[in-house]
Protein backbone atom coordinates (compact mmCIF):
# COMPACT_ATOMS: atom_id res chain seq x y z
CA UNK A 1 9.52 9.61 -14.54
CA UNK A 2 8.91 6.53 -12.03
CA UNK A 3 13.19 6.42 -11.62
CA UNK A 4 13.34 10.53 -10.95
CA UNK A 5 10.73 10.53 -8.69
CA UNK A 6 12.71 7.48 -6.78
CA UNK A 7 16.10 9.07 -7.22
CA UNK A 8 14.16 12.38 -5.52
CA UNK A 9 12.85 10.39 -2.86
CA UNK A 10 16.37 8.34 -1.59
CA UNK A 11 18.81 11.46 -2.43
CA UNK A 12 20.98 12.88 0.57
CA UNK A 13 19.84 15.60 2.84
CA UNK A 14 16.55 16.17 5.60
CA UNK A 15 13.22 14.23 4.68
CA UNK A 16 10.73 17.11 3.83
CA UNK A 17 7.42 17.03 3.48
CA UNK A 18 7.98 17.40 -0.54
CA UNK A 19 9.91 14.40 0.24
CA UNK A 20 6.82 12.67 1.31
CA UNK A 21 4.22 13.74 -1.05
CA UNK A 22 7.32 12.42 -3.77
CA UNK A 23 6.62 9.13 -2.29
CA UNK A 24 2.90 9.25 -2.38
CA UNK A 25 2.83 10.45 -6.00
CA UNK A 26 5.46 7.38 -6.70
CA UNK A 27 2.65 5.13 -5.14
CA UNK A 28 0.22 6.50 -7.68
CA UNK A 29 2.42 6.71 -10.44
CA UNK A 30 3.03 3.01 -9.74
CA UNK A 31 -0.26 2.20 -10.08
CA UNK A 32 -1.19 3.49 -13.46
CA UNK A 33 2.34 1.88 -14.37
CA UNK A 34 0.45 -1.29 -13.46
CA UNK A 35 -2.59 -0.57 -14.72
CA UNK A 36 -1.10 0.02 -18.26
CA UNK A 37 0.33 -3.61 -18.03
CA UNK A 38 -3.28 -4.62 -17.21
CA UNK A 39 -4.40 -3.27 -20.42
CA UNK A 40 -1.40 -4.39 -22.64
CA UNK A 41 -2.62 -7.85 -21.23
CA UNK A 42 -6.11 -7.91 -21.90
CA UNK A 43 -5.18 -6.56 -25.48
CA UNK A 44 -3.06 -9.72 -26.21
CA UNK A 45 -5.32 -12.55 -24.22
CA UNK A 46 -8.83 -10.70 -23.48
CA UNK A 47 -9.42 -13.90 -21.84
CA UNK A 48 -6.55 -12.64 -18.94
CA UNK A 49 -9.35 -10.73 -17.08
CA UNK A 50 -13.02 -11.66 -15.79
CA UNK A 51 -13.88 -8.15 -16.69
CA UNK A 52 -16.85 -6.29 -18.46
CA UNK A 53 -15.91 -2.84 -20.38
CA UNK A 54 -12.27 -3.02 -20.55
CA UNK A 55 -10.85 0.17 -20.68
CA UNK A 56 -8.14 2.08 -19.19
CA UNK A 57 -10.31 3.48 -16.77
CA UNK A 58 -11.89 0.07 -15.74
CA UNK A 59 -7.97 -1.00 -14.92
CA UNK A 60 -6.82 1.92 -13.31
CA UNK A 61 -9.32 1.04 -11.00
CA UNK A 62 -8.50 -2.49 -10.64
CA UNK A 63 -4.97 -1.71 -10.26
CA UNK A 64 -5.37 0.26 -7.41
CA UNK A 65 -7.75 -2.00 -5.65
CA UNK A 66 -5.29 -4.74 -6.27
CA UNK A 67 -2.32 -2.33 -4.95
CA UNK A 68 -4.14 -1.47 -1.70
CA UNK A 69 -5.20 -5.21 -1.55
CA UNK A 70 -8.74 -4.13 -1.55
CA UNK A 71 -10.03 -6.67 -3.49
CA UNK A 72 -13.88 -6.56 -4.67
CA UNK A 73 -13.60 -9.11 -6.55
CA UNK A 74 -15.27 -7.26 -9.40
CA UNK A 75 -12.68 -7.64 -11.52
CA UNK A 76 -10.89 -10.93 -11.48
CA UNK A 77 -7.63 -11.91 -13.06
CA UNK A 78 -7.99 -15.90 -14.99
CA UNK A 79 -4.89 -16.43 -16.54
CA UNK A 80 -1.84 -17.33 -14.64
CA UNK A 81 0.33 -14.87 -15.62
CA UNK A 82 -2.94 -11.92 -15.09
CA UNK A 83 -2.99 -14.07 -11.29
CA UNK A 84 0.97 -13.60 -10.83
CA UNK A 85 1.08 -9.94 -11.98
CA UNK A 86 -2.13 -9.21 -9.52
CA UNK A 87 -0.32 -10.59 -6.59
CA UNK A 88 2.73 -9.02 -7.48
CA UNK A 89 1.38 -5.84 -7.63
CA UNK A 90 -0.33 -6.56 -4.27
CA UNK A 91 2.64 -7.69 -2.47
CA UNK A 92 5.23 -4.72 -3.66
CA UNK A 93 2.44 -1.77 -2.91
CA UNK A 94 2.37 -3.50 0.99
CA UNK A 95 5.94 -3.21 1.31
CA UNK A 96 5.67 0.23 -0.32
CA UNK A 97 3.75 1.20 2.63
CA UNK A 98 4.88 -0.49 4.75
CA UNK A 99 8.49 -0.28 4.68
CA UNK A 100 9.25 2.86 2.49
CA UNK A 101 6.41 5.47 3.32
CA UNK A 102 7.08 4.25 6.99
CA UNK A 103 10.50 4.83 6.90
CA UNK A 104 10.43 8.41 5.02
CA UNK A 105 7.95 9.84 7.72
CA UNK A 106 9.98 8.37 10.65
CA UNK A 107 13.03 10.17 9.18
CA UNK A 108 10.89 12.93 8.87
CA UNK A 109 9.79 13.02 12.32
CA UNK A 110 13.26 12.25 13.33
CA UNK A 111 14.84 15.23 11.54
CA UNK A 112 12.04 17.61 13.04
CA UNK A 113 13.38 16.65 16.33
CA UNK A 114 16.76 17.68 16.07
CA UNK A 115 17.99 20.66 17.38
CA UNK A 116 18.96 23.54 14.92
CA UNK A 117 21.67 24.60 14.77
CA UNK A 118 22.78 28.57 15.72
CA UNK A 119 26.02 29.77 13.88
């Protein structure tokens, strides 16, 4: 699903507001992606996490506080491979942001200034 949505997103043609809400939902979907990692990790090394009632929900909620780069600090990652995937995950949802939701709505905004054209 993650690779349609992108393929939707980048295809040829005028940047539409569907466009944009593609990209949003690709933001989200990214985050549960990450938040399913998350879990797979605590299940393996519960020691991974500083963490009390780990669920799904308790990591879909960390992920997305680590992807906005939040940070509580409720939830803390111990391991070093927990640490790298945290910062990871913080790094790519800042360029997401910043480079690819910036660049879809400035293509938007670009396209809605062009003149139409009359046959």
């Amino acid at each position: 699903m993650f690779f349609f949505v992108w393929s939707y997103i980048f295809q040829d043609g005028p940047v539409t507001s569907e466009r944009i809400n593609a990209a949003l939902c690709l933001y989200f979907i990214a985050g549960l992606i990450w938040a399913f990692f998350y879990l797979v990790m605590y299940d393996l090394k519960p020691e991974s996490f500083n963490i009390k009632g780990a669920d799904l929900d308790n990591f879909i909620y960390y992920s997305f506080i680590t992807l906005s780069t939040l940070g509580y600090g409720d939830i803390t990652p111990l391991s070093p491979t927990a640490r790298a995937f945290s910062y990871v995950e913080a790094v790519l949802g800042q360029i997401y942001l910043a480079v690819i939701i910036a660049r879809i709505v400035s293509l938007h905004l670009a396209f809605a200034k062009l003149p139409c054209s009359k046959p």
